[in-house]
PDB file of N, CA and C in Angstrom:
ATOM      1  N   UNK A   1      -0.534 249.294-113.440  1.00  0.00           N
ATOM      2  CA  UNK A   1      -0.797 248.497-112.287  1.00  0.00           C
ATOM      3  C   UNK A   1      -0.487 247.046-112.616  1.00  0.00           C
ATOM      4  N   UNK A   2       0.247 246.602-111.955  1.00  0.00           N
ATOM      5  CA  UNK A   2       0.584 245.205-111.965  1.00  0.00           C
ATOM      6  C   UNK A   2      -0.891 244.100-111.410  1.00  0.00           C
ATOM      7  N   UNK A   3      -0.718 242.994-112.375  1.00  0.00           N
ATOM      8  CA  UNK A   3      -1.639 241.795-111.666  1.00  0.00           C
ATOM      9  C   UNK A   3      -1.266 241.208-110.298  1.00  0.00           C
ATOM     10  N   UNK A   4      -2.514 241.047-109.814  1.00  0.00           N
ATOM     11  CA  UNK A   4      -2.075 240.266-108.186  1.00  0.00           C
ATOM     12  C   UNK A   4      -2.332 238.519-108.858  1.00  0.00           C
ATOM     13  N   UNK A   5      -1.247 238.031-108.417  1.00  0.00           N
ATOM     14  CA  UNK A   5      -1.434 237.066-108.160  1.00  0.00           C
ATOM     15  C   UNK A   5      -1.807 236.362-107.110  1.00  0.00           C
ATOM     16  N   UNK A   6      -2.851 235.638-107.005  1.00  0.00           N
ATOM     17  CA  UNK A   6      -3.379 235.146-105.618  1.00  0.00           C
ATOM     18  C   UNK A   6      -3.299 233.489-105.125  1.00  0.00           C
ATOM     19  N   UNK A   7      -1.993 233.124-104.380  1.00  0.00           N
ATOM     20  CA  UNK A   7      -1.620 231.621-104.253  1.00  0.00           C
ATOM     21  C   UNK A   7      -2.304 231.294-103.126  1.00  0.00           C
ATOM     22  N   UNK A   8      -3.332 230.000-103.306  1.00  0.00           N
ATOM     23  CA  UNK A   8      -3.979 229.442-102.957  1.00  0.00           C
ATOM     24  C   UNK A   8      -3.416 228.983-101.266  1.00  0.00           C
ATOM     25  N   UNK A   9      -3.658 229.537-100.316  1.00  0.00           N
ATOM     26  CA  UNK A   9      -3.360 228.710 -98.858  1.00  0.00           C
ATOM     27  C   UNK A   9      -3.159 227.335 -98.782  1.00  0.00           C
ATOM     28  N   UNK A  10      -2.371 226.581 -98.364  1.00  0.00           N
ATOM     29  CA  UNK A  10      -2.293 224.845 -98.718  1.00  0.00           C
ATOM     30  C   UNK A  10      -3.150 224.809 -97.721  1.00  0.00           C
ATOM     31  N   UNK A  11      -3.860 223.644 -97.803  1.00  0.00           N
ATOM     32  CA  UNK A  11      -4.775 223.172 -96.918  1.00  0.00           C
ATOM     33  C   UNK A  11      -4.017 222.410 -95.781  1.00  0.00           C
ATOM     34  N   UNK A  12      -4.859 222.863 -94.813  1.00  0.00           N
ATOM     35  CA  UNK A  12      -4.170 222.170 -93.167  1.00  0.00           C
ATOM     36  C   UNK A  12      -4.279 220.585 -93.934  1.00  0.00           C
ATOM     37  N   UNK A  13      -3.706 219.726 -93.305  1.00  0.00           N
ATOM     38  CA  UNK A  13      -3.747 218.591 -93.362  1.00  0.00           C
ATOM     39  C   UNK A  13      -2.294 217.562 -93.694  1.00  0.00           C
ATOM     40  N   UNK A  14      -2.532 216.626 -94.031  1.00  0.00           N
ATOM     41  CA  UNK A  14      -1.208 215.994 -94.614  1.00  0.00           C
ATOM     42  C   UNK A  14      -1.176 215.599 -95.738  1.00  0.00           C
ATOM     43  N   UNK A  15      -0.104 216.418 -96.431  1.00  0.00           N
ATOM     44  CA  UNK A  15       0.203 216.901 -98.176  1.00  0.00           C
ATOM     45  C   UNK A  15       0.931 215.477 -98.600  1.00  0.00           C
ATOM     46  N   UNK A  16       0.466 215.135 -99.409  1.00  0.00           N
ATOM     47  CA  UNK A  16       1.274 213.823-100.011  1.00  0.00           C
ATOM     48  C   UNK A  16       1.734 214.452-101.328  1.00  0.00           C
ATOM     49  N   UNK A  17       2.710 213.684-101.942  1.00  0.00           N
ATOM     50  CA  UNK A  17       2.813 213.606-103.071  1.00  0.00           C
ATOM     51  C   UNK A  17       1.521 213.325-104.418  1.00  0.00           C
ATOM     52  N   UNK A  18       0.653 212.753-104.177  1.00  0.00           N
ATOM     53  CA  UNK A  18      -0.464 212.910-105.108  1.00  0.00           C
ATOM     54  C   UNK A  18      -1.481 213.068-105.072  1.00  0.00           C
ATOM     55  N   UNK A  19      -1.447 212.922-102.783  1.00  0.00           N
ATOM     56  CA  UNK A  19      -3.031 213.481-102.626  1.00  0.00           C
ATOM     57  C   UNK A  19      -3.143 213.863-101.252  1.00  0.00           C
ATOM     58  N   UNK A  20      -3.733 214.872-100.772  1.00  0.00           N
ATOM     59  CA  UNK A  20      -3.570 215.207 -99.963  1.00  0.00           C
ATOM     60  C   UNK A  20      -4.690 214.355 -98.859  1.00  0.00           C
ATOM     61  N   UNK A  21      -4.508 214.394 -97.271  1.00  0.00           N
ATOM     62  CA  UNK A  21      -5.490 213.789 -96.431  1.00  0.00           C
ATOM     63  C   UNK A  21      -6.138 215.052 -95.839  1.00  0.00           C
ATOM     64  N   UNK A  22      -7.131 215.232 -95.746  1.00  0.00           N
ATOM     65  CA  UNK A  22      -7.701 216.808 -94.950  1.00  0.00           C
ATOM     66  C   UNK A  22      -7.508 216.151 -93.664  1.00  0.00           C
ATOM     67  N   UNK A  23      -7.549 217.658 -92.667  1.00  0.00           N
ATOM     68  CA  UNK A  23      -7.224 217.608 -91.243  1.00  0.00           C
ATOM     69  C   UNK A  23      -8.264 216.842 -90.518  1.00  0.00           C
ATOM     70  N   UNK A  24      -9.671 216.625 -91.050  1.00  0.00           N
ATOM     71  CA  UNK A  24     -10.682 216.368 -90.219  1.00  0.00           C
ATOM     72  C   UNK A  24     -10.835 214.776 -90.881  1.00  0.00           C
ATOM     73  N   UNK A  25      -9.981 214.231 -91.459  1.00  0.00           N
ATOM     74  CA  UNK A  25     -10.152 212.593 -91.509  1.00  0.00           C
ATOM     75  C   UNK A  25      -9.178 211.923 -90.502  1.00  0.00           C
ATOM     76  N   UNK A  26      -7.852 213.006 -90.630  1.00  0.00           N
ATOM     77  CA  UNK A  26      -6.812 212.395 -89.322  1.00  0.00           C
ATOM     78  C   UNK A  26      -7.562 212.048 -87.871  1.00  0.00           C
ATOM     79  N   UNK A  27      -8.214 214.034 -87.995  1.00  0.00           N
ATOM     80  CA  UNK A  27      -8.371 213.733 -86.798  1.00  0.00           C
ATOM     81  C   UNK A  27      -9.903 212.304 -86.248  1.00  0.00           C
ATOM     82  N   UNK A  28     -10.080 212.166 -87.116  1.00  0.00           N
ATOM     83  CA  UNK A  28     -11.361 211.166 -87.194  1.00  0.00           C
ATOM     84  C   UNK A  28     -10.691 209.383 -86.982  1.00  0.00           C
ATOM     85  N   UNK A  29      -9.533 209.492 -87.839  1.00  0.00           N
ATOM     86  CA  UNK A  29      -8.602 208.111 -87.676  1.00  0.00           C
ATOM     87  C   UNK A  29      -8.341 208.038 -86.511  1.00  0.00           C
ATOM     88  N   UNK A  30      -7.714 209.421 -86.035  1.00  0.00           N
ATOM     89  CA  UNK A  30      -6.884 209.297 -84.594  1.00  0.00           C
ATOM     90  C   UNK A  30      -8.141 209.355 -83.019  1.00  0.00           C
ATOM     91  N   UNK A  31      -9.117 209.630 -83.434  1.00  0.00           N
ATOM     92  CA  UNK A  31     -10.196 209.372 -82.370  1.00  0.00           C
ATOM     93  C   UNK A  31     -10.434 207.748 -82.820  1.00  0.00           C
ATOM     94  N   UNK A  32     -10.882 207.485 -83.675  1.00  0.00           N
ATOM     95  CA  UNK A  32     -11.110 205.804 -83.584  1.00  0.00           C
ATOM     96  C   UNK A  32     -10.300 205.021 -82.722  1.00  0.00           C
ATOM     97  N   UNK A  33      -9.021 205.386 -83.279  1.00  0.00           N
ATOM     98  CA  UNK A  33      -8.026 204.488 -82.466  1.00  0.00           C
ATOM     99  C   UNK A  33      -8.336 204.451 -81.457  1.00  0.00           C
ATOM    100  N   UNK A  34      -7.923 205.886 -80.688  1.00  0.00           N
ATOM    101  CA  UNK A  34      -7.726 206.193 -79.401  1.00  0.00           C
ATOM    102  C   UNK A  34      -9.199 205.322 -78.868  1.00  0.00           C
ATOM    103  N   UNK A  35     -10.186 205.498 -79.285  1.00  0.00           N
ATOM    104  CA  UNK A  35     -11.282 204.706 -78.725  1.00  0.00           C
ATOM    105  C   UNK A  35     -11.285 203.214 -78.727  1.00  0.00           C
ATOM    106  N   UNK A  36     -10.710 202.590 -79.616  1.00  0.00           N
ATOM    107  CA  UNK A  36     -10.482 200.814 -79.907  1.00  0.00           C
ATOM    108  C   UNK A  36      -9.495 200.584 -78.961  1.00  0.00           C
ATOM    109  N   UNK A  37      -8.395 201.416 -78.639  1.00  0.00           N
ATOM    110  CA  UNK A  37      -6.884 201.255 -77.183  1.00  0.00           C
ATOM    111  C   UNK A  37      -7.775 201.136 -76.034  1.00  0.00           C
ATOM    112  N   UNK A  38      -8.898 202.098 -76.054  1.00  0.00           N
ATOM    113  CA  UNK A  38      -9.630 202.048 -74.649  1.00  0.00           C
ATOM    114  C   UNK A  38     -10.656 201.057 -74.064  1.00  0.00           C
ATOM    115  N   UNK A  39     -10.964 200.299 -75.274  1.00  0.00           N
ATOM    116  CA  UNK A  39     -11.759 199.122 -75.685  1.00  0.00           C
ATOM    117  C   UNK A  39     -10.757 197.998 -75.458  1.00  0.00           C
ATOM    118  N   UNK A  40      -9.612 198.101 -75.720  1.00  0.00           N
ATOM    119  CA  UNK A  40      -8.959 197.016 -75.292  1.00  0.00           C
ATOM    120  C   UNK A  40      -8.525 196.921 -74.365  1.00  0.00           C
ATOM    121  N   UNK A  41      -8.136 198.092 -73.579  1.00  0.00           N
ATOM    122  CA  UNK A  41      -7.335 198.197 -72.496  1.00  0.00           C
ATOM    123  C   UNK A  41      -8.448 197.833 -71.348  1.00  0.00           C
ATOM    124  N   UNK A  42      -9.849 198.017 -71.523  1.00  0.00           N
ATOM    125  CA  UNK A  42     -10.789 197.652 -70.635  1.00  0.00           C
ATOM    126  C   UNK A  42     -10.760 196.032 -71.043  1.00  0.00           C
ATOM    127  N   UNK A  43     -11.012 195.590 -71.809  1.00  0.00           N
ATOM    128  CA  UNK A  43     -10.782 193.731 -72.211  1.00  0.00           C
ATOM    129  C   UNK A  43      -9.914 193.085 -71.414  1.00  0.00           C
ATOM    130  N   UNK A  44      -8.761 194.063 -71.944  1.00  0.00           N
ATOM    131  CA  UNK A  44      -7.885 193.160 -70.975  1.00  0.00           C
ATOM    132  C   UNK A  44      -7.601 193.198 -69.518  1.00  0.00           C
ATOM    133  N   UNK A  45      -7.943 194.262 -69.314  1.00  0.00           N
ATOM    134  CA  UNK A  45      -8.001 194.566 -68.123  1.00  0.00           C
ATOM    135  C   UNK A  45      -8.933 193.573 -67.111  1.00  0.00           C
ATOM    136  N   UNK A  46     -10.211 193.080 -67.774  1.00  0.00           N
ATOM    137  CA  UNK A  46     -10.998 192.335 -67.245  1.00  0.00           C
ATOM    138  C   UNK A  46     -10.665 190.645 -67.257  1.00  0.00           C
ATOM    139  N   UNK A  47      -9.883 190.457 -68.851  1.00  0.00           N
ATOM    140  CA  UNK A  47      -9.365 189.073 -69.174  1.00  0.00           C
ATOM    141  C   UNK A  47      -8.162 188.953 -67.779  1.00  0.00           C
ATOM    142  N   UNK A  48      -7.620 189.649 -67.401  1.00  0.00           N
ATOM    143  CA  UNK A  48      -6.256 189.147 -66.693  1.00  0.00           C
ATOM    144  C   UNK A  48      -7.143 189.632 -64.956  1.00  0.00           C
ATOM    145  N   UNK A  49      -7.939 189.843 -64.858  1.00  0.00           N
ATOM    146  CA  UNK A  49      -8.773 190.009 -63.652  1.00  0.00           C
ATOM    147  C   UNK A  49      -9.145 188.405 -63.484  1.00  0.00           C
ATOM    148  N   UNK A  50      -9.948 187.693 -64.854  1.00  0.00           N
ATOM    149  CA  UNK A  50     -10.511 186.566 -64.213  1.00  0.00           C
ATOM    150  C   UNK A  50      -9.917 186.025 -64.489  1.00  0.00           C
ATOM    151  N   UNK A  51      -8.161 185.730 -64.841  1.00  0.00           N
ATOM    152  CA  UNK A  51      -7.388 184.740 -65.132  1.00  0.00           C
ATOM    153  C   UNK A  51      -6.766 184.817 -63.516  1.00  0.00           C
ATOM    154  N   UNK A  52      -6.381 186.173 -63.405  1.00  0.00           N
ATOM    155  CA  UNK A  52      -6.591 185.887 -61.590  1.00  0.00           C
ATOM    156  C   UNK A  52      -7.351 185.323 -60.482  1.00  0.00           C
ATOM    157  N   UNK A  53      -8.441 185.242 -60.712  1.00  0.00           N
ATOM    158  CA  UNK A  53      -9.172 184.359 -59.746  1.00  0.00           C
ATOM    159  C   UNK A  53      -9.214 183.017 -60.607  1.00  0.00           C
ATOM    160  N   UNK A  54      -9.316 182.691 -61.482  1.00  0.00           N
ATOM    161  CA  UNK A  54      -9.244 181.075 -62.121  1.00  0.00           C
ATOM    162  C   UNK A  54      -7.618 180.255 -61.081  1.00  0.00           C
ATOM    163  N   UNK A  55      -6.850 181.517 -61.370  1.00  0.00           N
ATOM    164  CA  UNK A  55      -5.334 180.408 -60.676  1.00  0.00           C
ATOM    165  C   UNK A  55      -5.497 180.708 -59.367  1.00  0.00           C
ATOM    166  N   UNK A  56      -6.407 181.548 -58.550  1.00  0.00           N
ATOM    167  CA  UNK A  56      -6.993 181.183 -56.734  1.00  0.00           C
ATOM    168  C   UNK A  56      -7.670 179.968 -56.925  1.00  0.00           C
ATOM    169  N   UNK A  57      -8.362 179.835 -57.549  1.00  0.00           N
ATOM    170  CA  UNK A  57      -9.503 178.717 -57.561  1.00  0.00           C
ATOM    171  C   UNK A  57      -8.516 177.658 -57.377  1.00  0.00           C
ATOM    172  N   UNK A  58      -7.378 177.727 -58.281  1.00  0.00           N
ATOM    173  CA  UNK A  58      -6.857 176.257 -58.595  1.00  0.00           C
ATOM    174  C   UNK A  58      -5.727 175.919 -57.289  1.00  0.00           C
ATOM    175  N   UNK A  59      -5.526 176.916 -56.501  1.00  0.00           N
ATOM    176  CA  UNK A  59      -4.888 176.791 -55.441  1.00  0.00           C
ATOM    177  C   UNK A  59      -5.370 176.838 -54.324  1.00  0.00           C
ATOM    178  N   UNK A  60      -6.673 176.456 -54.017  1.00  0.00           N
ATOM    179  CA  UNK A  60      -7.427 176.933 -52.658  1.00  0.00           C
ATOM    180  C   UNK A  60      -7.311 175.555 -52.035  1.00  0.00           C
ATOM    181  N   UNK A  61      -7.316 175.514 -50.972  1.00  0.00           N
ATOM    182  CA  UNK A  61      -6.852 174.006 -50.099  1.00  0.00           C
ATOM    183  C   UNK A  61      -8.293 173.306 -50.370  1.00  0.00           C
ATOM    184  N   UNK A  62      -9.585 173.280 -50.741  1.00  0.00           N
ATOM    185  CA  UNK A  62     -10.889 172.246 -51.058  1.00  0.00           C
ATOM    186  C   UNK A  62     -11.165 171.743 -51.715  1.00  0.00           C
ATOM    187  N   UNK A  63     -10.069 172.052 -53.166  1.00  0.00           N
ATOM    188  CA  UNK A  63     -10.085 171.293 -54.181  1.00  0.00           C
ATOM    189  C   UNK A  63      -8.930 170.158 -54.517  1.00  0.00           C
ATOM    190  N   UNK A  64      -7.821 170.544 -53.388  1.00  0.00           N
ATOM    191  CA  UNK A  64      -7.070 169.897 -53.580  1.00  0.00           C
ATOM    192  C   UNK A  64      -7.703 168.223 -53.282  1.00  0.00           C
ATOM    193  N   UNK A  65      -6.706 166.896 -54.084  1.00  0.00           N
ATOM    194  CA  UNK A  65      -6.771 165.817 -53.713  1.00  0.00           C
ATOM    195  C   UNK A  65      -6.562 165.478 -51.767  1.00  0.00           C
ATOM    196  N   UNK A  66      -7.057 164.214 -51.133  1.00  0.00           N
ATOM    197  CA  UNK A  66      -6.651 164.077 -49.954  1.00  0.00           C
ATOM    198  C   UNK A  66      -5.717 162.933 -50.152  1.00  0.00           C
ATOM    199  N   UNK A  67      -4.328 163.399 -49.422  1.00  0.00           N
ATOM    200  CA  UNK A  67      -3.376 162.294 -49.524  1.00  0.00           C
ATOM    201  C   UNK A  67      -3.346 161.729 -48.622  1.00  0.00           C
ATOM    202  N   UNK A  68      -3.306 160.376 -48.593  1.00  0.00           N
ATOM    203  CA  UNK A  68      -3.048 159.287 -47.372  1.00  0.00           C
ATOM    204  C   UNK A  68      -1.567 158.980 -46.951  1.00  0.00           C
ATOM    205  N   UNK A  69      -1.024 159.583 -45.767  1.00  0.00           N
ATOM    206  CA  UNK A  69       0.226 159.973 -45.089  1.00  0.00           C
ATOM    207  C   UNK A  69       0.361 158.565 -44.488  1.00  0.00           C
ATOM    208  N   UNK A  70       1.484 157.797 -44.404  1.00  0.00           N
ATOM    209  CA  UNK A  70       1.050 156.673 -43.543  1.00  0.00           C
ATOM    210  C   UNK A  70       1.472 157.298 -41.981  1.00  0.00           C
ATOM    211  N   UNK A  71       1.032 156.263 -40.906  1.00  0.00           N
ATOM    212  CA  UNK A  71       1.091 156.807 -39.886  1.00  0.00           C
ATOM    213  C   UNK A  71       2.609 156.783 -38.952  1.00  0.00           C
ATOM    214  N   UNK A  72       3.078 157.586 -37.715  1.00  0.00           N
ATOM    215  CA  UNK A  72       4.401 157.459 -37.824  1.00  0.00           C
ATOM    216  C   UNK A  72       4.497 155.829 -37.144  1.00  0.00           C
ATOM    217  N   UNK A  73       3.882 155.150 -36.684  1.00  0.00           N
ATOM    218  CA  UNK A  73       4.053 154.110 -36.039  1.00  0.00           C
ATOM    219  C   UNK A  73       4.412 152.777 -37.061  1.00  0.00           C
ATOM    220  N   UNK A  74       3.561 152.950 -38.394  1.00  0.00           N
ATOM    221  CA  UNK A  74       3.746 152.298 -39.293  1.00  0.00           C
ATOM    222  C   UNK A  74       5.154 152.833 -39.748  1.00  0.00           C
ATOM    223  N   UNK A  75       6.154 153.719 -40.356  1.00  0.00           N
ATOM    224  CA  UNK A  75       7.354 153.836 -40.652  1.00  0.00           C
ATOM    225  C   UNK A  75       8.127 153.857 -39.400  1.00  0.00           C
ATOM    226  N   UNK A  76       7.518 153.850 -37.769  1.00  0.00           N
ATOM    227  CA  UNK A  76       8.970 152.968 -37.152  1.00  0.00           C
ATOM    228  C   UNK A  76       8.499 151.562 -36.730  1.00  0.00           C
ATOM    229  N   UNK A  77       7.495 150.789 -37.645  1.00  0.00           N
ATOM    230  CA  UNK A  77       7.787 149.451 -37.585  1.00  0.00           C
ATOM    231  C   UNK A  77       9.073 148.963 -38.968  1.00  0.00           C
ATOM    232  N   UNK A  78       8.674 149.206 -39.775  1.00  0.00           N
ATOM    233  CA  UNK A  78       9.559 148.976 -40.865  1.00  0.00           C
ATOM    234  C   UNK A  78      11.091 149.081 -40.746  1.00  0.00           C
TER     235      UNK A  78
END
């Protein structure tokens, strides 16, 4: 009877050259992320909301200066 040799299953994950990463740290990296994109994407989402009303503010006719027009009687005396 011949010996069985029994080769070890590689482990799911990503095999490097000197060390391997197991499957359940990727997938642990790749949830962080995905959660910090969604964290930002709400930030900014809110930053460019009130940068929108800051440039209404700055264009609304009550803040503007009042300019003194002269009148037309005064430019057809001149």
């Amino acid at each position: 009877m011949s010996p069985v040799t029994q080769n070890p299953l590689p482990s799911p994950g990503l095999n490097l050259i000197l060390f391997s990463i197991p499957q359940s740290c990727l997938l642990q990296i790749a949830t962080a992320s995905m959660l910090l994109l969604l964290v930002a994407d709400k930030a900014t989402g809110q930053a460019l909301e009130a940068l929108g009303s800051a440039s209404e503010e700055v264009f609304r006719g009550d803040r503007l200066p009042l300019l003194n027009f002269p009148d037309e009687q005064e430019l057809n005396q001149s």
